[in-house]
Protein backbone atom coordinates (compact mmCIF):
# COMPACT_ATOMS: atom_id res chain seq x y z
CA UNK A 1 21.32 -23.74 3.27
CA UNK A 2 21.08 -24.53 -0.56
CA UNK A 3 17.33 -24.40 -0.65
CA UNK A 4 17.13 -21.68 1.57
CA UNK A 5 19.55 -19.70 -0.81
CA UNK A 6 17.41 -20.61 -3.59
CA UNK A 7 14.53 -19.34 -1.70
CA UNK A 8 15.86 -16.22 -1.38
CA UNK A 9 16.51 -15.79 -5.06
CA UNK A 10 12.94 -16.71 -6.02
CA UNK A 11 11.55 -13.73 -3.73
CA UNK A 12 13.93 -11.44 -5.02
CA UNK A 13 12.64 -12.38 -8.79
CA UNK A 14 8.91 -12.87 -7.52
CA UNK A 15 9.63 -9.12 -5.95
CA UNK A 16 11.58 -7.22 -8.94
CA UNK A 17 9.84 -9.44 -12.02
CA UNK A 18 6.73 -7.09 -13.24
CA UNK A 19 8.07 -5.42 -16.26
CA UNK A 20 4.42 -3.96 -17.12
CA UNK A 21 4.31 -0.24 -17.92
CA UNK A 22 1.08 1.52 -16.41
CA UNK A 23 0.24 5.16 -16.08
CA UNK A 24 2.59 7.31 -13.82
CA UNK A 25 0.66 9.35 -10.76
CA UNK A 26 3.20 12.45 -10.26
CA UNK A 27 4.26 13.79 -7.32
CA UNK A 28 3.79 16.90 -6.16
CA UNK A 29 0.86 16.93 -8.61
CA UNK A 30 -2.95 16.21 -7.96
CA UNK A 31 -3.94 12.99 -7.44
CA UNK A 32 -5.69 11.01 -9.42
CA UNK A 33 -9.79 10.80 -8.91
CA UNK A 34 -11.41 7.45 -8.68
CA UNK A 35 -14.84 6.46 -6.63
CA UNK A 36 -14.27 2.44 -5.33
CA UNK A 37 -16.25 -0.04 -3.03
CA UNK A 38 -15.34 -0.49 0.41
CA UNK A 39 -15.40 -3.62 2.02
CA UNK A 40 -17.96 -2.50 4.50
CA UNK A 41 -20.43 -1.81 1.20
CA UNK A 42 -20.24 1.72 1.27
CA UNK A 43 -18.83 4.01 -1.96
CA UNK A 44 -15.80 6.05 -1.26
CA UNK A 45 -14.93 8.72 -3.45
CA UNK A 46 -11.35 10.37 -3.21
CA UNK A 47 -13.20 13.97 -4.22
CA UNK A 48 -15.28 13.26 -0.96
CA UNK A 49 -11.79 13.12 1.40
CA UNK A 50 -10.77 16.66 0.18
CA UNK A 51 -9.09 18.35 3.29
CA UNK A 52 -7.98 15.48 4.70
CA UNK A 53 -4.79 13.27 4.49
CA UNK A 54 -4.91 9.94 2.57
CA UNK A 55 -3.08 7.23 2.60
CA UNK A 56 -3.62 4.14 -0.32
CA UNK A 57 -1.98 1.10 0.64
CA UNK A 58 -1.75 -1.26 -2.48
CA UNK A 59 -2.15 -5.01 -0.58
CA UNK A 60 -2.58 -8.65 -0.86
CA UNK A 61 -2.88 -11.01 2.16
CA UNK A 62 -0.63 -13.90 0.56
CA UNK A 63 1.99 -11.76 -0.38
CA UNK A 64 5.12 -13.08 1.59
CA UNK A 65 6.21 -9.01 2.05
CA UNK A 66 3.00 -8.00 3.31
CA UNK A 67 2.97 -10.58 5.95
CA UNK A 68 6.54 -9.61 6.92
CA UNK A 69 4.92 -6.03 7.54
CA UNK A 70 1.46 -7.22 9.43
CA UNK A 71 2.80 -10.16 11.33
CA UNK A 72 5.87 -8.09 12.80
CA UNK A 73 3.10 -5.54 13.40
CA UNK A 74 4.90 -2.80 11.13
CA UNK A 75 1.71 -1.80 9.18
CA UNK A 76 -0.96 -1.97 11.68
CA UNK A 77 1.22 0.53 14.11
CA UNK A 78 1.62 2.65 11.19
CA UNK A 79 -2.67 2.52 10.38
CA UNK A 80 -3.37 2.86 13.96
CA UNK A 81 -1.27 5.78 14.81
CA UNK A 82 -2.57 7.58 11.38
CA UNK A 83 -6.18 6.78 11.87
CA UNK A 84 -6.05 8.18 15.42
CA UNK A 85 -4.52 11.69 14.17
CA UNK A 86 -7.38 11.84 11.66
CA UNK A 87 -5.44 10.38 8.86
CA UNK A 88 -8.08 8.23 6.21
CA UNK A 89 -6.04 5.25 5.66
CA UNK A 90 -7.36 3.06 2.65
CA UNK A 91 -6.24 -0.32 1.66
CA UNK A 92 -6.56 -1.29 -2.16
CA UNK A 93 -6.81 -4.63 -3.35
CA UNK A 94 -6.42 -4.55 -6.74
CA UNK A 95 -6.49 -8.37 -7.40
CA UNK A 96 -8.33 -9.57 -10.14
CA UNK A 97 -10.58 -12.51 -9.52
CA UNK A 98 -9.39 -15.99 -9.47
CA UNK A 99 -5.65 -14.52 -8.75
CA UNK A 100 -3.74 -14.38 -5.33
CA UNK A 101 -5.11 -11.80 -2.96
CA UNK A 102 -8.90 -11.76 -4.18
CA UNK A 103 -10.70 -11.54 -1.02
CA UNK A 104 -14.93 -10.34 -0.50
CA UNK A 105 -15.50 -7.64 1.67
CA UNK A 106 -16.18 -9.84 4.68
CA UNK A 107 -13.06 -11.87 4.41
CA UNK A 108 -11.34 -8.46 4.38
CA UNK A 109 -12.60 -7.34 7.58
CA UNK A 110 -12.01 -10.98 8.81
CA UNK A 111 -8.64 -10.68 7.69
CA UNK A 112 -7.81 -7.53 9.28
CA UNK A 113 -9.65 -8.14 12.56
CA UNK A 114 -7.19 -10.89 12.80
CA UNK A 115 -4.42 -9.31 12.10
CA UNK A 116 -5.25 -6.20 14.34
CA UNK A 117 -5.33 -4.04 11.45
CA UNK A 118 -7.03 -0.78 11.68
CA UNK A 119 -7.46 1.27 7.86
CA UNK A 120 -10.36 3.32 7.68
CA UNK A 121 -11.23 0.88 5.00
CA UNK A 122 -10.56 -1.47 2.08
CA UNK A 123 -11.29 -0.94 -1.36
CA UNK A 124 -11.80 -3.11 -3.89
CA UNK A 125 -10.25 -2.65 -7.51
CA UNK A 126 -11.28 -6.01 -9.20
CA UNK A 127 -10.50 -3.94 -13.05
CA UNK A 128 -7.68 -2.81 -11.77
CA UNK A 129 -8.56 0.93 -13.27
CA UNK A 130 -7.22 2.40 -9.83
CA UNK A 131 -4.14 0.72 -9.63
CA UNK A 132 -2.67 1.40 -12.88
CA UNK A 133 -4.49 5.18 -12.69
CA UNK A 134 -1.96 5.66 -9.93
CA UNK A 135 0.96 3.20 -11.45
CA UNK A 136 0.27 0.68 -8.38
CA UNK A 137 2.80 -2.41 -9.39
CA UNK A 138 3.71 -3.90 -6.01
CA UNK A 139 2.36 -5.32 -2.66
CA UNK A 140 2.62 -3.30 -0.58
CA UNK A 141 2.84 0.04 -1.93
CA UNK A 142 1.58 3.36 -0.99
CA UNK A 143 0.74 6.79 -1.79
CA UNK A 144 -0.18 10.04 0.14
CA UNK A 145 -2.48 12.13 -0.53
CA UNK A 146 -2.32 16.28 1.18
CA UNK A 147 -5.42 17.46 2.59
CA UNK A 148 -5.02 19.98 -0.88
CA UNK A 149 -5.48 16.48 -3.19
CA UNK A 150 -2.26 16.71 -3.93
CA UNK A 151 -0.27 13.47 -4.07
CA UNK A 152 3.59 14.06 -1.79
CA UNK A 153 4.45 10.56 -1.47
CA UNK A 154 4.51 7.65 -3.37
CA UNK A 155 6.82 3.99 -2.86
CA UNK A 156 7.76 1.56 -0.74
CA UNK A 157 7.03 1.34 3.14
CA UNK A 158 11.24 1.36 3.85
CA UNK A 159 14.79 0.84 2.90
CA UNK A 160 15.18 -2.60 2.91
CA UNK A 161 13.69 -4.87 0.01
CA UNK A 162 13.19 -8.35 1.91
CA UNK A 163 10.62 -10.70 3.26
CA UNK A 164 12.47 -11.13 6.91
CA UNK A 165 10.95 -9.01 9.64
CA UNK A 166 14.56 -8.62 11.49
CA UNK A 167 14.88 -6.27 8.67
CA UNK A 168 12.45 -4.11 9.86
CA UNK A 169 14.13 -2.12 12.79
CA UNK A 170 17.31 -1.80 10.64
CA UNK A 171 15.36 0.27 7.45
CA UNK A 172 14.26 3.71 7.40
CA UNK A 173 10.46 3.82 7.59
CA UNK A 174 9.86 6.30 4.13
CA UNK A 175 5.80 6.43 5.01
CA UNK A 176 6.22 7.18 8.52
CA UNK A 177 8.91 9.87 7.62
CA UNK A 178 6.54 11.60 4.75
CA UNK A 179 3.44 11.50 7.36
CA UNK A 180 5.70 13.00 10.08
CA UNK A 181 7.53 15.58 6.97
CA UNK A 182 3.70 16.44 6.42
CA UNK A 183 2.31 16.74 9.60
CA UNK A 184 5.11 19.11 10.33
CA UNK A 185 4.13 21.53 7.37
CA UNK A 186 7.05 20.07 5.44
CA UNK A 187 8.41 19.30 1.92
CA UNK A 188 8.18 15.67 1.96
CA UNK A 189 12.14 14.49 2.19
CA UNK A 190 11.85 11.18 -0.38
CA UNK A 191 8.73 11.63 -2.01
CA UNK A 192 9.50 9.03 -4.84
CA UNK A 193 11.09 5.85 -3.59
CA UNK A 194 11.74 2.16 -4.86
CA UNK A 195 8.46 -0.35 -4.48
CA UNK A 196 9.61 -3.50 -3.21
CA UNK A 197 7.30 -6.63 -2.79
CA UNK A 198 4.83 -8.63 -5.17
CA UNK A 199 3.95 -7.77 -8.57
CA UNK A 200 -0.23 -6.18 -8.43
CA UNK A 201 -2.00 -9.20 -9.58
CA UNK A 202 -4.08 -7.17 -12.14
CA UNK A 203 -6.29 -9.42 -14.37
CA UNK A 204 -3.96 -8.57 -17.40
């Protein structure tokens, strides 16, 4: 009990800890521009999705709170529900090299084959230029982007900040709601909520 307690208290430091100030994408403003490369080899260019939704999903593999949301199966419902109403769902792995969650492009696909993960694709942000463009500082994170390139959501996947899956049917889903709010012609509800998870492990 004592050393799962203590467990428990390192996640929530290992979760809350990054005090790093990067820039700020706004809401309700357009997003950010950047041009990255996938994992399949290809260049994708944000200017080149215009009139489409996107999704960024700021991950990395070993991060105890992304494995609560791909193991229970919570993120790979949500990509493979988007994907299949047209959505362009892009993971970003913004881990520098040598640091947790540095992965090539084929252990990527591995990785999400595995997992039965279905983005549209990863991107790789080895400078980390993207993530602190957009203010990334946890795994996960996410932001959405309109079809107009304008950015309506940005924050955690849900409600509750843990690394326990039970938690998952108990929290309100915020990226769900903001794709539904959108898909509905809506005013995105909570279009600025709370990251919760591991710090972006940006080279500096």
């Amino acid at each position: 009990m004592f050393l799962h307690r203590l467990f428990q208290i390192a996640l929530v430091g290992f979760a809350f800890a990054s005090t790093t100030v990067y820039a700020e994408s706004v809401v309700d403003k357009a997003a950010p521009l950047f041009s990255a490369t996938a994992a399949d080899g290809t260049t994708v260019k944000l200017a080149d999705l215009h009139g489409k939704t996107v999704v960024l999903e700021w991950t990395n593999h070993e991060c105890p709170f992304v494995v609560k949301h791909y193991e229970s199966g919570n993120i790979p419902n949500l990509q493979k529900d988007a994907v299949a109403k047209g959505i362009v769902w892009l993971q970003v792995i913004s881990s520098a090299p040598d640091k947790q969650g540095h992965v090539s492009g084929e252990t990527a696909q591995k990785l999400n084959a595995h997992r039965g993960a279905t983005p549209t694709n990863t991107l790789f942000d080895d400078d980390g230029k993207i993530g602190k463009l957009y203010g990334a500082t946890n795994t996960p994170q996410f932001f959405i982007i309109d079809p107009q390139g304008v950015l309506v959501y940005k924050g955690g996947i849900d409600s509750i900040p843990s690394a326990d899956q039970s938690d998952i049917g108990k929290a309100e889903n915020y990226v769900s709601a903001a794709l539904a709010d959108l898909a509905a012609g809506r005013k995105v509800a909570k279009s600025n909520t709370k990251p919760y998870g591991c710090s972006v492990k940006y080279a500096s």
